[in-house]
C-alpha atoms as a PDB file:
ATOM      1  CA  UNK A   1       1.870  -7.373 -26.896  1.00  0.00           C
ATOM      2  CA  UNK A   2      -1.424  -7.127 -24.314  1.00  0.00           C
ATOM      3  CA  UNK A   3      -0.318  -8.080 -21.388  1.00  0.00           C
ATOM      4  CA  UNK A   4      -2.715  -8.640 -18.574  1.00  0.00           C
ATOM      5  CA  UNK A   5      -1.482 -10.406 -15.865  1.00  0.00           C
ATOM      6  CA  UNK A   6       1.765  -9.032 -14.742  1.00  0.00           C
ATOM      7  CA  UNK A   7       3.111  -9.060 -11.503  1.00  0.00           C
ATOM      8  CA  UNK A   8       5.872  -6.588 -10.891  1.00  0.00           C
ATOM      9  CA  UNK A   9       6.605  -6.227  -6.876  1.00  0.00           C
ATOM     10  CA  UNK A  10       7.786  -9.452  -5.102  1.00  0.00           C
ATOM     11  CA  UNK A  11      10.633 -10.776  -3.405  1.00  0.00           C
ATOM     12  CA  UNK A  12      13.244 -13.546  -3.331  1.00  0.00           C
ATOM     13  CA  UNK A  13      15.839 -14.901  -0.323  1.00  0.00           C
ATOM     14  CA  UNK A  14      18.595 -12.231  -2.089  1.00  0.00           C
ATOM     15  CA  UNK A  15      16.495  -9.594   0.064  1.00  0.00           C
ATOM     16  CA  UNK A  16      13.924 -10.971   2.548  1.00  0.00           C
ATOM     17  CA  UNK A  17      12.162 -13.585   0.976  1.00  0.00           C
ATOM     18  CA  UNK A  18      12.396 -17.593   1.424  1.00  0.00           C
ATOM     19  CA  UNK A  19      12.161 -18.178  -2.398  1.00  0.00           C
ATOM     20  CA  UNK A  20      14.975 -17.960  -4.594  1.00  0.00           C
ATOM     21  CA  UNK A  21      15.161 -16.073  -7.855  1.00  0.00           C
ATOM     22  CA  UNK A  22      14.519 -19.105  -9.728  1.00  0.00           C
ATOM     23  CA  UNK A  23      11.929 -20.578  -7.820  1.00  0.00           C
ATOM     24  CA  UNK A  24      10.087 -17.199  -7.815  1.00  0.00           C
ATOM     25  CA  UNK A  25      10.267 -17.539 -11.654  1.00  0.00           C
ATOM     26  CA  UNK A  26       8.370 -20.817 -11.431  1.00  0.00           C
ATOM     27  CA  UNK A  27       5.499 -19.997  -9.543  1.00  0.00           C
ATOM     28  CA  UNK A  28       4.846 -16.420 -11.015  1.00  0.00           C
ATOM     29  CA  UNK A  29       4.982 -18.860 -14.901  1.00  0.00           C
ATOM     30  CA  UNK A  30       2.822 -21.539 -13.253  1.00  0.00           C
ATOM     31  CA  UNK A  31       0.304 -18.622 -12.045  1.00  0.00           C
ATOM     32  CA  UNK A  32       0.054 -17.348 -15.156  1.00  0.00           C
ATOM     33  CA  UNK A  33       2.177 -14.148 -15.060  1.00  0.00           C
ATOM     34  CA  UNK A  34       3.238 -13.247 -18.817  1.00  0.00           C
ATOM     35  CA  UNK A  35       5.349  -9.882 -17.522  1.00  0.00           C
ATOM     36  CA  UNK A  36       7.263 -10.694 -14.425  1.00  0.00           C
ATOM     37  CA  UNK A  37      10.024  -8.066 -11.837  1.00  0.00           C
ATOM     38  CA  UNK A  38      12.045  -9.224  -8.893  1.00  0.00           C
ATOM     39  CA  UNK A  39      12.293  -6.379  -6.988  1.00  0.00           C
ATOM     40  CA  UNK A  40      14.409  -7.120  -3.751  1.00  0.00           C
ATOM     41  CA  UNK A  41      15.011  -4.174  -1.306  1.00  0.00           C
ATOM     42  CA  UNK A  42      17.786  -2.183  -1.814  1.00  0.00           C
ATOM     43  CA  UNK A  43      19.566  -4.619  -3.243  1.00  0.00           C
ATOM     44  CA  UNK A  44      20.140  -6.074  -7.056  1.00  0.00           C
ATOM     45  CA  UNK A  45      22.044  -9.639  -6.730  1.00  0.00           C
ATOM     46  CA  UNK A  46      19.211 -11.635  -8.242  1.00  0.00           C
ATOM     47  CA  UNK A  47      18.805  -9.740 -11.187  1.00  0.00           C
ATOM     48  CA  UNK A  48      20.658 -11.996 -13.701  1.00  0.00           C
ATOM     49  CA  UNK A  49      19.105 -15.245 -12.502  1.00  0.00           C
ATOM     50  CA  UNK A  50      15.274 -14.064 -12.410  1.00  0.00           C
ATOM     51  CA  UNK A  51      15.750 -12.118 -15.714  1.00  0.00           C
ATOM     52  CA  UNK A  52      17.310 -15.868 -16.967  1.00  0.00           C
ATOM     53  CA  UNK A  53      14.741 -17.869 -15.283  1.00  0.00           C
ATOM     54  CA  UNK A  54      12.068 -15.917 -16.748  1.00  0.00           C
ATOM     55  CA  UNK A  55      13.085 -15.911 -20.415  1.00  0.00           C
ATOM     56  CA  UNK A  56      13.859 -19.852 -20.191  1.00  0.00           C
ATOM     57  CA  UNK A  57       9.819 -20.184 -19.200  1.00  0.00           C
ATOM     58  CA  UNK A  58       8.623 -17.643 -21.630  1.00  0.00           C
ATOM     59  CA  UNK A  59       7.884 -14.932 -19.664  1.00  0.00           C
ATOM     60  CA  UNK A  60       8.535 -11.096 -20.170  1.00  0.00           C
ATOM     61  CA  UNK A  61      10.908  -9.465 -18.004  1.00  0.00           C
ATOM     62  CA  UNK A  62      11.902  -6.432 -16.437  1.00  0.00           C
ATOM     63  CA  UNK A  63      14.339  -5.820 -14.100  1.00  0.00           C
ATOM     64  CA  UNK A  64      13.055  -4.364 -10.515  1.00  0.00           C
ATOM     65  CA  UNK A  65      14.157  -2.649  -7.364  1.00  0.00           C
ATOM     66  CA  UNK A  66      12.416  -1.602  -4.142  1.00  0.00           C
ATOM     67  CA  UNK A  67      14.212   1.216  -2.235  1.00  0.00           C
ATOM     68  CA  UNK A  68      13.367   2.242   1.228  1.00  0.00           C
ATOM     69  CA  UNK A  69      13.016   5.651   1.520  1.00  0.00           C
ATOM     70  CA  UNK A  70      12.792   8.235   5.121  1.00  0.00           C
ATOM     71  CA  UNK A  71       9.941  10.327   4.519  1.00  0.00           C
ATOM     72  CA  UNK A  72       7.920  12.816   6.601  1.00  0.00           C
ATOM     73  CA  UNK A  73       9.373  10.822   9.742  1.00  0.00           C
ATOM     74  CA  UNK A  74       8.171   7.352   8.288  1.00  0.00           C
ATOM     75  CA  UNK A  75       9.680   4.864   5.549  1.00  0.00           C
ATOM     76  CA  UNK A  76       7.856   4.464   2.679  1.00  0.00           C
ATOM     77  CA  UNK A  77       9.188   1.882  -0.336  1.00  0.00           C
ATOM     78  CA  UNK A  78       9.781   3.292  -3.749  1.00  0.00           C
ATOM     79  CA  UNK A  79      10.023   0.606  -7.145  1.00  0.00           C
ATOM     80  CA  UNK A  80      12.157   0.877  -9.718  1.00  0.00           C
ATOM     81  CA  UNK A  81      11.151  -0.954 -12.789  1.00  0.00           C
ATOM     82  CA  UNK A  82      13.402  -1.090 -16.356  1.00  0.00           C
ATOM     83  CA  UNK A  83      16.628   0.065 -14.065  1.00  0.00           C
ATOM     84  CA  UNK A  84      19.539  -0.837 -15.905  1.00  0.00           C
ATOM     85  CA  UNK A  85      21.540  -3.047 -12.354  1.00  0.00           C
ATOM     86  CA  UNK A  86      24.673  -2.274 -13.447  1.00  0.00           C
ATOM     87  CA  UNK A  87      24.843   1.722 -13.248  1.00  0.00           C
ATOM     88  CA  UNK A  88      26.987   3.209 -11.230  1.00  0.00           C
ATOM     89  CA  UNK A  89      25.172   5.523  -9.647  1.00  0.00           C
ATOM     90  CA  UNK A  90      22.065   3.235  -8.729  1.00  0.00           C
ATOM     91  CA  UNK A  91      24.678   0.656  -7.550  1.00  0.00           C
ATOM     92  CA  UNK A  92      26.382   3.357  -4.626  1.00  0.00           C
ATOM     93  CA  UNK A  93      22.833   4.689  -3.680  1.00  0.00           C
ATOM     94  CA  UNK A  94      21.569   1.186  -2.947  1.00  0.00           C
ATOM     95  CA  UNK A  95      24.936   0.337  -1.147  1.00  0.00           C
ATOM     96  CA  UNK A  96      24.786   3.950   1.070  1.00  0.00           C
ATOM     97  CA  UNK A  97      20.764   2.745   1.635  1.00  0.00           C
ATOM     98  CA  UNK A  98      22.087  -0.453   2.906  1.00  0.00           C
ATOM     99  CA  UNK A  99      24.868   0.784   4.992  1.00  0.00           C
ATOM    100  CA  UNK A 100      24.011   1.095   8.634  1.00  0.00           C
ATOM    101  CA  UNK A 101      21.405  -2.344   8.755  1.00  0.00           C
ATOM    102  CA  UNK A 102      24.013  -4.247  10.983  1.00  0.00           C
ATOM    103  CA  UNK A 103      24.052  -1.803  13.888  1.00  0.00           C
ATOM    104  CA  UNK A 104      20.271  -1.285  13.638  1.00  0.00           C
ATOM    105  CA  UNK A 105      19.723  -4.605  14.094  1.00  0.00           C
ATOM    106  CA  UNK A 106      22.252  -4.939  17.226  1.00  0.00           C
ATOM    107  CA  UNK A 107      19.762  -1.945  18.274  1.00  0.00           C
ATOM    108  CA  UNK A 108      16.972  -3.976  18.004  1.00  0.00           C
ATOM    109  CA  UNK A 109      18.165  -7.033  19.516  1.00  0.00           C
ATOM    110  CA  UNK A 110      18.893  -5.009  22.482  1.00  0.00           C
ATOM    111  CA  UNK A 111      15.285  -3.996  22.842  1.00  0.00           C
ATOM    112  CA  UNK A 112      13.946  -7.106  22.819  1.00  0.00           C
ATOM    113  CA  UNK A 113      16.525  -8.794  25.039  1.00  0.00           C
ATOM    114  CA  UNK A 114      15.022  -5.733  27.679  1.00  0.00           C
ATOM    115  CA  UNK A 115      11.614  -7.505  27.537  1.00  0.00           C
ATOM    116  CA  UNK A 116      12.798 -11.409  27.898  1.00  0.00           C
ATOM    117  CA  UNK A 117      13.958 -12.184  24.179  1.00  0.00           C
ATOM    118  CA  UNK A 118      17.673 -12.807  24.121  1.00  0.00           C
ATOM    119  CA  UNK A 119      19.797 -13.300  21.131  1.00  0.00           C
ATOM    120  CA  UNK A 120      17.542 -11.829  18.429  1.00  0.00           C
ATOM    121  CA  UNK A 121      20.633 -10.780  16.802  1.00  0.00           C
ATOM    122  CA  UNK A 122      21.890 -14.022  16.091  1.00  0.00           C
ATOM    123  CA  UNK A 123      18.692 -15.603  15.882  1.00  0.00           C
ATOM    124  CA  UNK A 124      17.520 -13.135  12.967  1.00  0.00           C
ATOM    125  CA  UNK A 125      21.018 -13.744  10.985  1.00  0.00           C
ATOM    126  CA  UNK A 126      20.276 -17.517  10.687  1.00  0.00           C
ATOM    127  CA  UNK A 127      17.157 -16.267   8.679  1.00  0.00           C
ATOM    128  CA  UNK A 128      19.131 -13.798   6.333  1.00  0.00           C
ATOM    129  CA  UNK A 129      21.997 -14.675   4.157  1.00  0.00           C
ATOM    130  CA  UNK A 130      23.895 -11.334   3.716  1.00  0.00           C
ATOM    131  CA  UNK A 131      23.698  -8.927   7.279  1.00  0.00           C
ATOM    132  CA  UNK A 132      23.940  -5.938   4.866  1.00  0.00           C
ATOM    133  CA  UNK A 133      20.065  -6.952   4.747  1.00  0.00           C
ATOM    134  CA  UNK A 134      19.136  -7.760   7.477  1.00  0.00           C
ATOM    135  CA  UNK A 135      15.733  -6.601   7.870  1.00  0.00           C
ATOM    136  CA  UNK A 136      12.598  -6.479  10.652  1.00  0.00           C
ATOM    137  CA  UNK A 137      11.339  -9.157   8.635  1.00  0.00           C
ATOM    138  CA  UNK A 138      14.356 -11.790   9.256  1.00  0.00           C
ATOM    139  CA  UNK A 139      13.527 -10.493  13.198  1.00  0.00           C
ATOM    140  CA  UNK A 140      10.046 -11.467  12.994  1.00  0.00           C
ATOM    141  CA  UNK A 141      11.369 -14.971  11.562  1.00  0.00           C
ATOM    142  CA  UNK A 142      12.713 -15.831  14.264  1.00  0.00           C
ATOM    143  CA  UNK A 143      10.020 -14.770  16.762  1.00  0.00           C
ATOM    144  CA  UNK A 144       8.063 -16.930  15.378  1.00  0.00           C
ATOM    145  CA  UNK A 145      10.333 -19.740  14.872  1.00  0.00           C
ATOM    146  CA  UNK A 146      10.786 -18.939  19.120  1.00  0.00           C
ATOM    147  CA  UNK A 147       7.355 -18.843  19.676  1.00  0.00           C
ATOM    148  CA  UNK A 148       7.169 -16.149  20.674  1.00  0.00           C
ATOM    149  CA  UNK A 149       4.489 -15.189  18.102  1.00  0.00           C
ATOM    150  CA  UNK A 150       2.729 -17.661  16.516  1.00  0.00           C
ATOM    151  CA  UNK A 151       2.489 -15.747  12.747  1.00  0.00           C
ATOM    152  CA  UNK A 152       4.603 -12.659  11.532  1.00  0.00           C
ATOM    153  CA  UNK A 153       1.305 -11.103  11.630  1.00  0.00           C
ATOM    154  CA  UNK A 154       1.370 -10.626  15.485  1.00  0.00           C
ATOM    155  CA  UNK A 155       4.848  -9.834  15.774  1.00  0.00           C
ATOM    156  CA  UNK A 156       4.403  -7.000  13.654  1.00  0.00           C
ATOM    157  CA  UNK A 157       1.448  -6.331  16.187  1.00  0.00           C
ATOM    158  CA  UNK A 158       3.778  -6.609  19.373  1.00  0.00           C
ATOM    159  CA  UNK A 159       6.959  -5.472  17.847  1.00  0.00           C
ATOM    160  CA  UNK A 160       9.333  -4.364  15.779  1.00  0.00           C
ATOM    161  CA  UNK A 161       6.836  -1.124  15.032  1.00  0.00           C
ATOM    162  CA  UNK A 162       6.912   2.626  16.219  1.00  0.00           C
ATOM    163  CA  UNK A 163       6.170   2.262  20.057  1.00  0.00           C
ATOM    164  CA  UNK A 164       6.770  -1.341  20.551  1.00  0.00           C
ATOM    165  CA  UNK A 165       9.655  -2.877  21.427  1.00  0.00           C
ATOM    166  CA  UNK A 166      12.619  -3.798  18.760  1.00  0.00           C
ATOM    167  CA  UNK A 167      11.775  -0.594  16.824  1.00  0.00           C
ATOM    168  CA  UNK A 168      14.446   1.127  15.782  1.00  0.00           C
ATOM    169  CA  UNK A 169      14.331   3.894  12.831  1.00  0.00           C
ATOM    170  CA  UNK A 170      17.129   4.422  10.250  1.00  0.00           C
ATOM    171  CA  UNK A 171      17.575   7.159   7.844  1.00  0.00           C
ATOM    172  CA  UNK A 172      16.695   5.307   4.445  1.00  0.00           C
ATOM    173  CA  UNK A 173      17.475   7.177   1.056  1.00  0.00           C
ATOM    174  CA  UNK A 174      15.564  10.408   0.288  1.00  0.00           C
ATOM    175  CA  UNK A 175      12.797  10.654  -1.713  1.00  0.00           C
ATOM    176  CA  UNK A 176      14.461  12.801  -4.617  1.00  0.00           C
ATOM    177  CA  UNK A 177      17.770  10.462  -4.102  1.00  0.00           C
ATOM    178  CA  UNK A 178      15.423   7.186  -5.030  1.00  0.00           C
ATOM    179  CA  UNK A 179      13.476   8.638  -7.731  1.00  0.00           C
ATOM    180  CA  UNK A 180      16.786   9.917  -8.988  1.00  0.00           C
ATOM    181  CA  UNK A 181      19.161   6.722  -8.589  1.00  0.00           C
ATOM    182  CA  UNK A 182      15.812   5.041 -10.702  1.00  0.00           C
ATOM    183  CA  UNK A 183      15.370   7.445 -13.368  1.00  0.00           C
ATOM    184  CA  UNK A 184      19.382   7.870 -14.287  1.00  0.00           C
ATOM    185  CA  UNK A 185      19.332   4.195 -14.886  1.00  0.00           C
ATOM    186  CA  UNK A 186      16.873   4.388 -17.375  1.00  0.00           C
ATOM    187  CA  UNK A 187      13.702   3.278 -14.936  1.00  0.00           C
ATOM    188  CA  UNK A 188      10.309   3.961 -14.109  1.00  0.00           C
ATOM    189  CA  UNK A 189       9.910   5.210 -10.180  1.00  0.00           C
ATOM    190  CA  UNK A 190       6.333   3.776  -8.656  1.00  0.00           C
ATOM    191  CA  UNK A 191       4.867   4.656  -5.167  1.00  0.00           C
ATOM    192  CA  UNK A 192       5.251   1.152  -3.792  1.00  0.00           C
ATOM    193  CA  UNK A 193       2.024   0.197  -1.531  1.00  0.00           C
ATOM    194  CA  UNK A 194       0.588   3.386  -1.126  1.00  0.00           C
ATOM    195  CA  UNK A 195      -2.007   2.299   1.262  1.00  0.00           C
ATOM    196  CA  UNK A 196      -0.155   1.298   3.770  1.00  0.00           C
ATOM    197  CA  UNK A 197       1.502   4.620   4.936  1.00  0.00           C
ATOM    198  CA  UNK A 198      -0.158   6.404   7.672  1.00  0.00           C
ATOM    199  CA  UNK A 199      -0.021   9.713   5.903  1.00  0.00           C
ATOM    200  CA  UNK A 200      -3.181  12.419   6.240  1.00  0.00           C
ATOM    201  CA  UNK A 201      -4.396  13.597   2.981  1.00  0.00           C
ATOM    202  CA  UNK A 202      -2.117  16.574   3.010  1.00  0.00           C
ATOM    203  CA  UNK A 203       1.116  14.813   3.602  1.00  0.00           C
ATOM    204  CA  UNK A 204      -0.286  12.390   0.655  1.00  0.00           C
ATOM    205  CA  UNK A 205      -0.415  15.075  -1.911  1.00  0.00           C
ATOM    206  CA  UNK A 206       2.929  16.309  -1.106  1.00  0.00           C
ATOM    207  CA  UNK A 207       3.813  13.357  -1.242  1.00  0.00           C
ATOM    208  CA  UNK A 208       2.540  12.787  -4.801  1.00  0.00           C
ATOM    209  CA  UNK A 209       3.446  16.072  -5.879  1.00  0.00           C
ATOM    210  CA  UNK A 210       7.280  16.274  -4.809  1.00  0.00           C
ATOM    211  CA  UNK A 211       7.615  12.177  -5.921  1.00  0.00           C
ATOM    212  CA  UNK A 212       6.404  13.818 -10.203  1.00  0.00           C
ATOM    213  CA  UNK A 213       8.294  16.751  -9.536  1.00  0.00           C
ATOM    214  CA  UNK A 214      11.619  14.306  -9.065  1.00  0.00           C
ATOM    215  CA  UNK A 215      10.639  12.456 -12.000  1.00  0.00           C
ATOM    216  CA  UNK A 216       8.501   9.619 -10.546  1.00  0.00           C
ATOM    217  CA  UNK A 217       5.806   8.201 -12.457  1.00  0.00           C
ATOM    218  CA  UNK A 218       3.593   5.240 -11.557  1.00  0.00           C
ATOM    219  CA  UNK A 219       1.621   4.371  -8.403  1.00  0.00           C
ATOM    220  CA  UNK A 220       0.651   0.618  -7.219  1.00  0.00           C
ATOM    221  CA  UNK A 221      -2.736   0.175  -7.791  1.00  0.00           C
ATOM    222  CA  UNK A 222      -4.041  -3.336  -7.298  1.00  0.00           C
ATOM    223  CA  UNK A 223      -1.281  -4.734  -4.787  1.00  0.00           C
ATOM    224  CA  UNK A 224      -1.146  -7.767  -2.246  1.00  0.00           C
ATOM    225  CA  UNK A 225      -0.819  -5.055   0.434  1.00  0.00           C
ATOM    226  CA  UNK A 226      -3.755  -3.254  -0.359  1.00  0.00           C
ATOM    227  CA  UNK A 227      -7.458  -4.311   0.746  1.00  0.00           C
ATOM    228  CA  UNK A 228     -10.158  -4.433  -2.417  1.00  0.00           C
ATOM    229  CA  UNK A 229     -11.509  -1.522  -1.616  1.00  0.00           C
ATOM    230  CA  UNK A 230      -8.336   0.617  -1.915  1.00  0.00           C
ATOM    231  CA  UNK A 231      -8.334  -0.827  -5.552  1.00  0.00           C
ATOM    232  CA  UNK A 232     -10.493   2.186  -6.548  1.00  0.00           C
ATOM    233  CA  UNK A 233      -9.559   4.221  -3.750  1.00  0.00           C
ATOM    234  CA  UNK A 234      -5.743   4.406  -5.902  1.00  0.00           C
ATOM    235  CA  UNK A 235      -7.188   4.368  -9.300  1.00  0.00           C
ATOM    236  CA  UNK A 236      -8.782   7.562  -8.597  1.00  0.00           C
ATOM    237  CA  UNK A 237      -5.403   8.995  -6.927  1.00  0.00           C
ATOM    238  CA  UNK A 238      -3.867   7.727  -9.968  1.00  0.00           C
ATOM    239  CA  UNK A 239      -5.958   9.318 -12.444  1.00  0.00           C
ATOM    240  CA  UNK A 240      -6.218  12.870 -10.230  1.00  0.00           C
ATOM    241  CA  UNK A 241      -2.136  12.525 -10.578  1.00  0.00           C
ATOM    242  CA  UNK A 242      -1.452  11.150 -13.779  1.00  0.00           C
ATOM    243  CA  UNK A 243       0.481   8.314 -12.437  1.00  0.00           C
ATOM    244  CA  UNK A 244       1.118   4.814 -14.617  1.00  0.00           C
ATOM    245  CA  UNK A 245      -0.633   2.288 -12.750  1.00  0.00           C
ATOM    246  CA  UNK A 246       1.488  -0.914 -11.856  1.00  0.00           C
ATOM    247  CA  UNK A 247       0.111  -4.299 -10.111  1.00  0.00           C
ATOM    248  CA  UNK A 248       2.412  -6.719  -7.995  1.00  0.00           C
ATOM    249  CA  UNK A 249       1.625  -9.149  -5.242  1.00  0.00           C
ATOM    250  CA  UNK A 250       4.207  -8.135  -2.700  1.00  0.00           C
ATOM    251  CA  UNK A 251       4.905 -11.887  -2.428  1.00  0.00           C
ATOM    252  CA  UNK A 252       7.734 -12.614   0.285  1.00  0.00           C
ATOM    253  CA  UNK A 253       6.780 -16.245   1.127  1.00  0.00           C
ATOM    254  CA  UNK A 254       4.024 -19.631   0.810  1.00  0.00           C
ATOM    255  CA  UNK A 255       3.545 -19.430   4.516  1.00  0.00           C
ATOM    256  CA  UNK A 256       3.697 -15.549   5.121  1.00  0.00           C
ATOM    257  CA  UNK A 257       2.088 -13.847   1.843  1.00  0.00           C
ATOM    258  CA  UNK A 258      -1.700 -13.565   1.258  1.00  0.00           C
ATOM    259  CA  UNK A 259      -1.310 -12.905  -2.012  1.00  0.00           C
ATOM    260  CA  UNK A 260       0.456 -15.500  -4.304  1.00  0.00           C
ATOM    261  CA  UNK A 261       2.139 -13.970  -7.597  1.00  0.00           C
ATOM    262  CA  UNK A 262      -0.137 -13.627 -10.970  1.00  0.00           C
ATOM    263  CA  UNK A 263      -3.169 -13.732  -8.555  1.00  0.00           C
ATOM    264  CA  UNK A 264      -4.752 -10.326  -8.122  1.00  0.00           C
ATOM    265  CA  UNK A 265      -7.697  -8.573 -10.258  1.00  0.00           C
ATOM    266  CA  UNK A 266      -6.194  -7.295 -13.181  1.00  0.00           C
ATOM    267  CA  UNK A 267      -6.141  -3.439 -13.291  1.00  0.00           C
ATOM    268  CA  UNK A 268      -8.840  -0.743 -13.993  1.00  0.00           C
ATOM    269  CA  UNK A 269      -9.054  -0.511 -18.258  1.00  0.00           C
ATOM    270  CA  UNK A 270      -9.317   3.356 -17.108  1.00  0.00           C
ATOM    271  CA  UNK A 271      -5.472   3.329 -16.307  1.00  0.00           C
ATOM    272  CA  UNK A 272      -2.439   3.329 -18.265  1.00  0.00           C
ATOM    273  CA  UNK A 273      -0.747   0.643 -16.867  1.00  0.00           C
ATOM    274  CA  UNK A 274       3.308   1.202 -16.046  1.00  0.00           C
ATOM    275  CA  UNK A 275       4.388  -1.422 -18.586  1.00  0.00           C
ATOM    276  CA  UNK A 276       3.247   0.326 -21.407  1.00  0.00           C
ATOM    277  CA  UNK A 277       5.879   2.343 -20.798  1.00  0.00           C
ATOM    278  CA  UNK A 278       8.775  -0.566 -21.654  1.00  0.00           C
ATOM    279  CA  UNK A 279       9.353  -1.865 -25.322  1.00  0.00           C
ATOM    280  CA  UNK A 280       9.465  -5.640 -25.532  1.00  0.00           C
ATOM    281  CA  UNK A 281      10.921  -7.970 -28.342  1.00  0.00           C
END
């Protein structure tokens, strides 16, 4: 089957995203997507439904996770794409990644509360449905829904990053644990967003080269966090590397994404795109 427009990085309300499962499905069908992932941080409770949704609308699935992972004192995201959700091992590594949110966000609530924004806690938790996953992004929710930013683009300018107040770090999974926890379940590791880390060149080839020597595999390409000029600027790191390329939108929301699903430029033809890698009926 040529697939061309797949979208396989986006998020539901399981993890931090206002759409559920289902309603993901939907749009990413209506946009055109023909190959479709959920892939909710750390977490794989909407599996089942957007795997069902999708093959009631006709559209090829595989089944996704994003784990956050502590790396070279920052936290970069790593996908897992064709995981089988139900092994054990993948199932305790996302739990241990998880454990820990619910006192880093009491953390963070106290920071803010220093600088004249009380009862973030409480505020964040009526924008996330499980505190297990409770995130910077339910925090920023509820700035905004304060006013106290007027998009979740300036709160993530005022706060809740390194040096501004309501930042607090946490020690994700390893690098080698994510990569491993993927491949052991039968998936395909990808470098989520690789533009966004603040990395030199140096730390970015260790990077690459310890994420292959674990077993990873792909690298997002054309994303919805990337600008259009890192397009090419990750098809060449891609090719230098050997990595799959993969394509997702990143989509969280309709009033917070800039991306929509099944809307970016397709990918280079002089990659091997990540879904070649998966057998479909």
């Amino acid at each position: 089957m040529n697939i061309t427009n797949a979208d396989l990085h986006c998020h539901s309300v399981v993890s931090d995203g206002t759409l559920s499962p289902e309603d993901l499905a939907i749009r990413a069908q209506t946009n055109g997507v023909e190959l479709w992932s959920l892939t909710d941080h750390d977490v794989i409770g909407g599996q089942a439904r957007a795997q069902k949704a999708a093959i009631d609308l006709g559209m090829k699935y595989v089944s996704g996770v994003e784990i956050s992972v502590s790396w070279m004192d920052q936290t970069i995201h790593i996908v897992g794409l064709g995981i089988n959700p139900e092994h054990e091992g993948l199932v305790a590594g996302l739990l241990q990644t998880r454990d820990g949110r619910v006192a880093r966000g009491k953390l963070m609530a106290d920071q803010l509360a220093k600088v004249g924004v009380p009862d973030a806690y409480e505020g964040a938790m009526q924008f996330c449905g499980n505190p297990e996953l409770l995130s910077r992004t339910h925090f920023a929710r509820f700035l905004v829904d304060q006013e106290v930013c007027k998009d979740i683009e300036e709160v993530f300018t005022r706060f809740l990053t390194p040096g501004k107040p309501g930042y607090v770090e946490h020690a994700w999974a390893t690098l080698r644990e994510a990569v491993t926890w993927i491949t052991t379940a039968g998936g395909v590791a990808v470098i989520a967003h690789p533009g966004r880390y603040r990395l030199t060149e140096l730390q970015k080839d260790e990077m690459y080269k310890s994420f292959k020597e674990f077993g990873g595999q792909g690298i997002e390409v054309v994303t919805g966090s990337h600008a259009p000029y890192q397009y090419h600027e990750y098809e060449k790191v891609a090719l230098r590397y050997g990595f799959y390329a993969s394509r997702g939108s990143d989509f969280h929301s309709p009033d917070e994404s800039h991306t929509d699903l099944g809307t970016l430029p397709m990918l280079p033809t002089s990659l091997k795109p990540v879904w070649s890698l998966f057998n479909f009926n």
